[in-house]
C-alpha atoms as a PDB file:
ATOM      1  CA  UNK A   1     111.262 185.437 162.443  1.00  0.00           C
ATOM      2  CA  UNK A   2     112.610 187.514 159.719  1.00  0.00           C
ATOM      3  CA  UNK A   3     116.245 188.581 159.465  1.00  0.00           C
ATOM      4  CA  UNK A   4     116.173 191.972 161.408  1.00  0.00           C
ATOM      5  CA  UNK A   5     114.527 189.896 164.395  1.00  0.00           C
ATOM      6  CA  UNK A   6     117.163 187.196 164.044  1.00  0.00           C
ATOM      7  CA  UNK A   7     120.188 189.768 163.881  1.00  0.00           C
ATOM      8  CA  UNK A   8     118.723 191.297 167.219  1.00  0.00           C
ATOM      9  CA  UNK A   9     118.142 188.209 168.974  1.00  0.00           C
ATOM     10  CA  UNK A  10     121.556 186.598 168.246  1.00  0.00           C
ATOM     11  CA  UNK A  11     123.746 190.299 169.641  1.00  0.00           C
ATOM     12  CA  UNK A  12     121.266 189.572 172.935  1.00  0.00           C
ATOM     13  CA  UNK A  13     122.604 186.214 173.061  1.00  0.00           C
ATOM     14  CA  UNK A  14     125.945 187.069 172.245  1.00  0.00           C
ATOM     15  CA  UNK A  15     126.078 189.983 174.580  1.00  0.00           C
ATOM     16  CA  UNK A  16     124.594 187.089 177.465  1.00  0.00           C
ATOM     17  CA  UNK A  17     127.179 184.604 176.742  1.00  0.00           C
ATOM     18  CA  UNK A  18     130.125 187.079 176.964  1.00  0.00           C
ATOM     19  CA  UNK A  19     128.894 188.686 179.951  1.00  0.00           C
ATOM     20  CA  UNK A  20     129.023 185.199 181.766  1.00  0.00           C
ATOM     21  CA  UNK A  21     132.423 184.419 181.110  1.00  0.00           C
ATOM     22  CA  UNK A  22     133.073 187.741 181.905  1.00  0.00           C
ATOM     23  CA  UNK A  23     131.245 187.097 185.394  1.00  0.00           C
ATOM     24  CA  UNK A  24     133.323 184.024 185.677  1.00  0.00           C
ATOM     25  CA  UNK A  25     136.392 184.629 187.788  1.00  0.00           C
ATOM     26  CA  UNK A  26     139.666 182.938 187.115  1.00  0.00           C
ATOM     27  CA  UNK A  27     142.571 181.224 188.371  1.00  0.00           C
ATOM     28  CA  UNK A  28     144.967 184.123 187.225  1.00  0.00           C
ATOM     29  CA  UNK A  29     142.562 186.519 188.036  1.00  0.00           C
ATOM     30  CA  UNK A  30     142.298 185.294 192.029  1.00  0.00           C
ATOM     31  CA  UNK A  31     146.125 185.185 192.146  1.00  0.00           C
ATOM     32  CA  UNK A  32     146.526 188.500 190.441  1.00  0.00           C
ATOM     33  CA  UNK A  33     144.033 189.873 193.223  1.00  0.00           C
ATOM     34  CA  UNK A  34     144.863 187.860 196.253  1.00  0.00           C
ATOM     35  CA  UNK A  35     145.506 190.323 199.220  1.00  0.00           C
ATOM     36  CA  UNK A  36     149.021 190.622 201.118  1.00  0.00           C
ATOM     37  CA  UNK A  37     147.137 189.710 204.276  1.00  0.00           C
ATOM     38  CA  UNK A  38     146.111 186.343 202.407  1.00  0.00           C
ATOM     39  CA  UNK A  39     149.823 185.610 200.737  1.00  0.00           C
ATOM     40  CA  UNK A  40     152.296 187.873 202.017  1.00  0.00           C
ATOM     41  CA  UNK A  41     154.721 186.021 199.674  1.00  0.00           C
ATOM     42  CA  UNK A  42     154.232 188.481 196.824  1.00  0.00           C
ATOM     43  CA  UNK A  43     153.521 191.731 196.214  1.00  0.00           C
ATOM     44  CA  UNK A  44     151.456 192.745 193.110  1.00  0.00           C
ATOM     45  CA  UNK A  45     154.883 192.912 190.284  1.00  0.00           C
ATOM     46  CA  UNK A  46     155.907 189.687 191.826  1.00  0.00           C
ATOM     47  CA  UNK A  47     152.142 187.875 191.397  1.00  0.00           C
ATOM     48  CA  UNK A  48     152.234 189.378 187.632  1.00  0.00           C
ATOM     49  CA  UNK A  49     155.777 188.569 187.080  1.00  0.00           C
ATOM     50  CA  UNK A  50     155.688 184.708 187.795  1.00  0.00           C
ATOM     51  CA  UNK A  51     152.026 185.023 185.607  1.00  0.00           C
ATOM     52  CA  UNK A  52     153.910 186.374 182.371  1.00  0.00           C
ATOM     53  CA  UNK A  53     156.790 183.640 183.300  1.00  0.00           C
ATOM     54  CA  UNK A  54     154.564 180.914 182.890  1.00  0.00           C
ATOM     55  CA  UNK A  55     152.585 181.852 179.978  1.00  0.00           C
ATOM     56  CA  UNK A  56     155.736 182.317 178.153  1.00  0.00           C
ATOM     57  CA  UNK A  57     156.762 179.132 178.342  1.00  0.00           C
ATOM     58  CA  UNK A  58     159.854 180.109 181.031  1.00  0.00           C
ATOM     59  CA  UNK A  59     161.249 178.587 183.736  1.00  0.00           C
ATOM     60  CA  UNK A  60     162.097 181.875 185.309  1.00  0.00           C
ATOM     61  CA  UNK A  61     161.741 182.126 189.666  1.00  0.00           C
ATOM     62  CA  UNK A  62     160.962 185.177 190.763  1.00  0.00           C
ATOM     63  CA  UNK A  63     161.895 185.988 194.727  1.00  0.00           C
ATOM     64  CA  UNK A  64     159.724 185.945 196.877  1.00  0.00           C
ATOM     65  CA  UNK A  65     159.429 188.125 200.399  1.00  0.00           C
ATOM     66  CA  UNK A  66     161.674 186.166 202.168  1.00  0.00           C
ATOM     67  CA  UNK A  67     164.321 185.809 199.775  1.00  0.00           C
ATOM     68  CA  UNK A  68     163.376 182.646 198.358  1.00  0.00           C
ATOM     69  CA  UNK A  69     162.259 181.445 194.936  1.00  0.00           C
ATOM     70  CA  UNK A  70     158.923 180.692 193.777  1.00  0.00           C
ATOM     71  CA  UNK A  71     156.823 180.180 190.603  1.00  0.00           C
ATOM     72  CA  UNK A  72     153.954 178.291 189.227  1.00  0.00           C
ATOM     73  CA  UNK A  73     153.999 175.367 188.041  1.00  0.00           C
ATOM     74  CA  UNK A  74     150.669 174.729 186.686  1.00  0.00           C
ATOM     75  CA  UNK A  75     147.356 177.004 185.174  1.00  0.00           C
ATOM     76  CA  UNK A  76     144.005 176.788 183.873  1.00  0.00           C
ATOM     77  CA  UNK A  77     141.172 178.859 183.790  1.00  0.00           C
ATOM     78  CA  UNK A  78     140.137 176.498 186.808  1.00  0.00           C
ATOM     79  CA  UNK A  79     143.200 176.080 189.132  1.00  0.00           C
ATOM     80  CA  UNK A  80     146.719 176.750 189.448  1.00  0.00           C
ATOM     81  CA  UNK A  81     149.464 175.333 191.977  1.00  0.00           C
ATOM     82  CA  UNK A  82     152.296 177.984 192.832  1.00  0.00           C
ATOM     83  CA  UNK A  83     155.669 176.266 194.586  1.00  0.00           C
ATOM     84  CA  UNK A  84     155.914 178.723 197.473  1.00  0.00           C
ATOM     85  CA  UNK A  85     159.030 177.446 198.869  1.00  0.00           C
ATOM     86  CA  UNK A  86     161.467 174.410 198.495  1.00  0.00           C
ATOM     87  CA  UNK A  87     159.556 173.163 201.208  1.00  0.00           C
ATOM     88  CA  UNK A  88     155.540 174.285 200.521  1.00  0.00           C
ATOM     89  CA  UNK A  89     153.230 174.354 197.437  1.00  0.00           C
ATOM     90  CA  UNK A  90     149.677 176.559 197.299  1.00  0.00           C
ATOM     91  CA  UNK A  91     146.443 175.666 194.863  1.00  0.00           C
ATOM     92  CA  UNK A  92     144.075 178.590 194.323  1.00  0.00           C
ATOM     93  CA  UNK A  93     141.244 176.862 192.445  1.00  0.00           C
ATOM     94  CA  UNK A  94     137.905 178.301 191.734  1.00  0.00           C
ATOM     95  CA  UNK A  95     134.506 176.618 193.034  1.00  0.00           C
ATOM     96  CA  UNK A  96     131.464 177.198 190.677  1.00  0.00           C
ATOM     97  CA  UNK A  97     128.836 178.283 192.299  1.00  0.00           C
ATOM     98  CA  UNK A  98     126.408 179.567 190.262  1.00  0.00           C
ATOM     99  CA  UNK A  99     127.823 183.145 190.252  1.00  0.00           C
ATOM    100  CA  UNK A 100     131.435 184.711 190.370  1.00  0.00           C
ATOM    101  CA  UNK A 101     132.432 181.361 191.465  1.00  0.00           C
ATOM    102  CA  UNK A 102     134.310 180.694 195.048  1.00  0.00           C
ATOM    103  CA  UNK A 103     138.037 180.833 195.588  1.00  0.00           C
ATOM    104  CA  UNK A 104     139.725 177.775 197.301  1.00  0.00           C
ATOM    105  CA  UNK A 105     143.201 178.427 198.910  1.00  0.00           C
ATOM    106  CA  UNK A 106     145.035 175.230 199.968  1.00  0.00           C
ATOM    107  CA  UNK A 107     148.534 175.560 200.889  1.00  0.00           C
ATOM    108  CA  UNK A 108     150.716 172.384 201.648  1.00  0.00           C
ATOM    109  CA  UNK A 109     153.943 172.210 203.784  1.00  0.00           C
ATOM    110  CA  UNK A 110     156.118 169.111 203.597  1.00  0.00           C
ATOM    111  CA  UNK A 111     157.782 169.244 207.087  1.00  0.00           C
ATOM    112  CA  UNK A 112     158.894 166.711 205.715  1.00  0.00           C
ATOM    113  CA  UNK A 113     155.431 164.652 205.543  1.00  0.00           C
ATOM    114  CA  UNK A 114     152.854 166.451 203.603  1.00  0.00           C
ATOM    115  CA  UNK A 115     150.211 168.569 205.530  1.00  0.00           C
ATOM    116  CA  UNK A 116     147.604 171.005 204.140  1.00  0.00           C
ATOM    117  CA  UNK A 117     145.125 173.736 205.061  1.00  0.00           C
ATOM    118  CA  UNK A 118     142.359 174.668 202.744  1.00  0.00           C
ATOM    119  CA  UNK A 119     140.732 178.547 203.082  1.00  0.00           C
ATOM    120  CA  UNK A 120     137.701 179.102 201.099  1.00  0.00           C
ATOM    121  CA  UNK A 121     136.860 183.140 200.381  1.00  0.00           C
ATOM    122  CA  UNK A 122     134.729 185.025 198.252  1.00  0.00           C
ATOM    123  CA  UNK A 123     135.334 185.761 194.584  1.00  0.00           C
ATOM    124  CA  UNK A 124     136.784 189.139 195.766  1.00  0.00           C
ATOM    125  CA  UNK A 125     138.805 187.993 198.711  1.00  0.00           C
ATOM    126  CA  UNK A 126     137.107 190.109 200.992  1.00  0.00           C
ATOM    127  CA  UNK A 127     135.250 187.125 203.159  1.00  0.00           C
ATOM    128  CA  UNK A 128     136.493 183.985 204.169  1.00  0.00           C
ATOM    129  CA  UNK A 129     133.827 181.187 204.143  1.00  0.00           C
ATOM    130  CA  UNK A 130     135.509 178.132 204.781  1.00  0.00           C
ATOM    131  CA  UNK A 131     133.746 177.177 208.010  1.00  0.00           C
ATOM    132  CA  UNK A 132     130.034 177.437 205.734  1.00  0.00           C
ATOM    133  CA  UNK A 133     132.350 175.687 202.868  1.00  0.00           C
ATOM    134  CA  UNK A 134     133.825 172.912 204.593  1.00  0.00           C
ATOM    135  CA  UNK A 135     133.517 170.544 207.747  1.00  0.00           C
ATOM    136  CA  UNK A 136     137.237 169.451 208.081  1.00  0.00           C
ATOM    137  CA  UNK A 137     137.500 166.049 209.584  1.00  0.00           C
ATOM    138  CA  UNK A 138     138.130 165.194 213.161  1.00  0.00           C
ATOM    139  CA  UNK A 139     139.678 161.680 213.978  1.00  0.00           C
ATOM    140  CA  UNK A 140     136.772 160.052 214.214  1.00  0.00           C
ATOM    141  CA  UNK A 141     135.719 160.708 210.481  1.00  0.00           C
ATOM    142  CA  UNK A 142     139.123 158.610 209.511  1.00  0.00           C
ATOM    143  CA  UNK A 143     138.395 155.348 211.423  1.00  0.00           C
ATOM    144  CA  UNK A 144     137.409 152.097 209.475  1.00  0.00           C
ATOM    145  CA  UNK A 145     134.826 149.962 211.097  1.00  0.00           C
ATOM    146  CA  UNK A 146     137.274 148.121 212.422  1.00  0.00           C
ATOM    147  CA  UNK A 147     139.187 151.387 213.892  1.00  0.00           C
ATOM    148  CA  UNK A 148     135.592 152.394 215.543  1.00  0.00           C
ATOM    149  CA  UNK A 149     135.997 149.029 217.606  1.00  0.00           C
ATOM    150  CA  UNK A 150     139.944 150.151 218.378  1.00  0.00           C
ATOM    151  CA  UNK A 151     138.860 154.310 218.762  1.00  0.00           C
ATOM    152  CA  UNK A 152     141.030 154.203 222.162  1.00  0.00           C
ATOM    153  CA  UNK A 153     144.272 152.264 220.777  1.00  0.00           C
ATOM    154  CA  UNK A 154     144.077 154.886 217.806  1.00  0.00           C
ATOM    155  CA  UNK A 155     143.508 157.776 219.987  1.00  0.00           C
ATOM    156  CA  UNK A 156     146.509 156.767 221.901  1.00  0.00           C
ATOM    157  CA  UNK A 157     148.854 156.073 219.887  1.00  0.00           C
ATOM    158  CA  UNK A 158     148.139 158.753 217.271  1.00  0.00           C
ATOM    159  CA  UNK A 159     148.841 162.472 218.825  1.00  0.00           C
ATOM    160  CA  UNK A 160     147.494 164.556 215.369  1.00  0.00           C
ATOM    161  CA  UNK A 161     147.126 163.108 211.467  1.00  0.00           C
ATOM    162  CA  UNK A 162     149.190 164.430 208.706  1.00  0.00           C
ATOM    163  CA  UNK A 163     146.671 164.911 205.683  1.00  0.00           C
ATOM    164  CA  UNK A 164     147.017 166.900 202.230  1.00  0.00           C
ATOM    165  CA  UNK A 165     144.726 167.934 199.963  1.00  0.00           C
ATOM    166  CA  UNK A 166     144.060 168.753 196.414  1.00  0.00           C
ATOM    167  CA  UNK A 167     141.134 169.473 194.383  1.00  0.00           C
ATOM    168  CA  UNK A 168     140.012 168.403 190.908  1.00  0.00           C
ATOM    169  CA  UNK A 169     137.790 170.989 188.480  1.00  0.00           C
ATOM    170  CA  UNK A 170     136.765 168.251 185.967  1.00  0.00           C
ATOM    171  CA  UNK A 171     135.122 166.385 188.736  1.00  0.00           C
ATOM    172  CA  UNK A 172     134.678 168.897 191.674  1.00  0.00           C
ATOM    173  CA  UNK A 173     136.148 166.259 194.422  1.00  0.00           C
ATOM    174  CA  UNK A 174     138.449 167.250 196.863  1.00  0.00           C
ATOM    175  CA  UNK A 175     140.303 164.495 197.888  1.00  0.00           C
ATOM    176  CA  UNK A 176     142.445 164.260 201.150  1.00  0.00           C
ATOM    177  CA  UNK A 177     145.194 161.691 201.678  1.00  0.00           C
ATOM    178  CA  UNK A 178     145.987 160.482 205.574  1.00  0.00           C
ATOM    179  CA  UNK A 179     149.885 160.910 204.942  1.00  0.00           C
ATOM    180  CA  UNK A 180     150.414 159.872 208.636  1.00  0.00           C
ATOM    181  CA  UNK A 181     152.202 156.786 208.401  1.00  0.00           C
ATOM    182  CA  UNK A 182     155.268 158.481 206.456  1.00  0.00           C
ATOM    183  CA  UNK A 183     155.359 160.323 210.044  1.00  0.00           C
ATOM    184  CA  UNK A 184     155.187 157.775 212.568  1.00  0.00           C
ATOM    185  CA  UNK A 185     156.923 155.313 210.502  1.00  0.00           C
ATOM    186  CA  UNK A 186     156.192 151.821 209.910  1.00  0.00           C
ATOM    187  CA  UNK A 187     156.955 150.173 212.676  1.00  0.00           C
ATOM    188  CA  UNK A 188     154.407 152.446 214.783  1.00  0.00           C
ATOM    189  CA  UNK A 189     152.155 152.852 211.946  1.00  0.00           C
ATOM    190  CA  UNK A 190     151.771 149.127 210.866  1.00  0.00           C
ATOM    191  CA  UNK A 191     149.657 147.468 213.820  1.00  0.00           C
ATOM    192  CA  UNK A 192     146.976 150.927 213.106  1.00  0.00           C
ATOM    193  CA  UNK A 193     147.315 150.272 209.000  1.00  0.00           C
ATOM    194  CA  UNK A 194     143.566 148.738 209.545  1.00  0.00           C
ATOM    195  CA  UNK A 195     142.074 151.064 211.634  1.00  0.00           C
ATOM    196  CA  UNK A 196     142.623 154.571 209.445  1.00  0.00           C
ATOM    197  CA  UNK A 197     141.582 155.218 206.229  1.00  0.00           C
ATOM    198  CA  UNK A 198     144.125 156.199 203.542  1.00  0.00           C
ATOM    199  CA  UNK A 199     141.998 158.804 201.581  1.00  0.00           C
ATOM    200  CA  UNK A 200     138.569 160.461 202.325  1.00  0.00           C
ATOM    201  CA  UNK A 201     137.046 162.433 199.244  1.00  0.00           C
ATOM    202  CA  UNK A 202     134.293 165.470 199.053  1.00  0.00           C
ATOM    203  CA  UNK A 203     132.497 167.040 196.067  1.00  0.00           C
ATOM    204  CA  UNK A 204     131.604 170.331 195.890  1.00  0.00           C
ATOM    205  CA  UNK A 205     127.675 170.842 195.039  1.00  0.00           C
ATOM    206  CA  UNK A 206     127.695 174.555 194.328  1.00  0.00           C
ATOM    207  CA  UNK A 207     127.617 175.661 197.917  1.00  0.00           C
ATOM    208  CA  UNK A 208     129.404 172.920 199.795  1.00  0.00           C
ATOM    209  CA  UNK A 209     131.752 170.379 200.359  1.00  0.00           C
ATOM    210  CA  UNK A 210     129.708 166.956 201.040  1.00  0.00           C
ATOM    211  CA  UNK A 211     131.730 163.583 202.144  1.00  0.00           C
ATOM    212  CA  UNK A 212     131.165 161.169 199.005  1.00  0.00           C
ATOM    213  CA  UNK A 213     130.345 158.277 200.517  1.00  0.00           C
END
């Protein structure tokens, strides 16, 4: 290949490269983006505000719609957690899928036990996908073997679980943590410690969320 050839074929590739990472969306780009409708904590000064905050090294707050404080606490090009409130914490991280990538939404409310819900929406915010995403788990899905053979002591004496989530880039599992025992306490919680698993973790394969088994 002489060197004319070479010069052309290295731009193409060049050109290729740069238009993938362009493709790929963000973590500051999602939150920069993320409709009212989705968080009505911020509008779009506030979102860029608490951006410029962070990568400049500041502690700064900035207020939020109701009157509290919030900023983020930490970024990547994959993820970043925002404290909402005293009280609640929110994770947009982005799901490869092949394309723009996916945006995950999972918002967390300590009331006071830890409790989260995960939205998943296009790279544009304009659909929400979770239900195609993600199968959340019923009750069922948290029993040990031994809690199968106890399903009706479990069912009665645990109304609803308490479970939080976060998701990992590097490895693309979601885990989710059964925080129900800090609820019912120990003395309720102790005799069903055997019956309920303490963690159940998914990976995402590019379209889904799959149980790891």
């Amino acid at each position: 290949m002489n060197l004319r050839l070479k010069t052309i074929a290295l731009c193409a590739l060049i050109i290729a490269t740069c238009g993938e990472c362009m493709a790929q969306l963000t973590a500051t780009q999602a939150f920069s983006t993320v409709p009212r409708k989705v968080l009505p904590l911020f509008d779009d000064n506030a979102r860029l505000d608490m951006i410029d905050y962070f990568n400049s090294n500041m502690s700064n707050t900035t207020e939020n719609t109701y009157g509290g404080r919030s900023r983020i606490t930490s970024l990547s090009p994959e993820q970043m957690t925002v404290k909402l409130t005293d009280a609640s914490d929110c994770q947009i991280a982005i799901l490869p899928d092949g394309k723009n990538g996916l945006i995950a939404m999972i918002t967390t409310i300590a009331s006071p036990t830890p409790d989260s819900r995960m939205s998943v929406y296009s790279s544009d915010w304009s659909r929400e996908l979770t239900s195609s995403v993600f199968t959340k788990p019923v009750l069922s899905d948290w029993l040990t073997p031994e809690g199968k053979k106890n399903s009706a002591t479990v069912e009665t004496s645990v109304p609803f679980l308490l479970i939080s989530y976060h998701y990992d880039p590097s490895t693309k599992i979601l885990t989710l943590t059964n925080n129900t025992s800090e609820f019912l306490g120990k003395d309720v919680y102790e005799p069903l410690s055997g019956f309920l698993l303490d963690k159940i973790d998914y990976q995402f394969n590019g379209k889904r969320f799959n149980r790891v088994k």
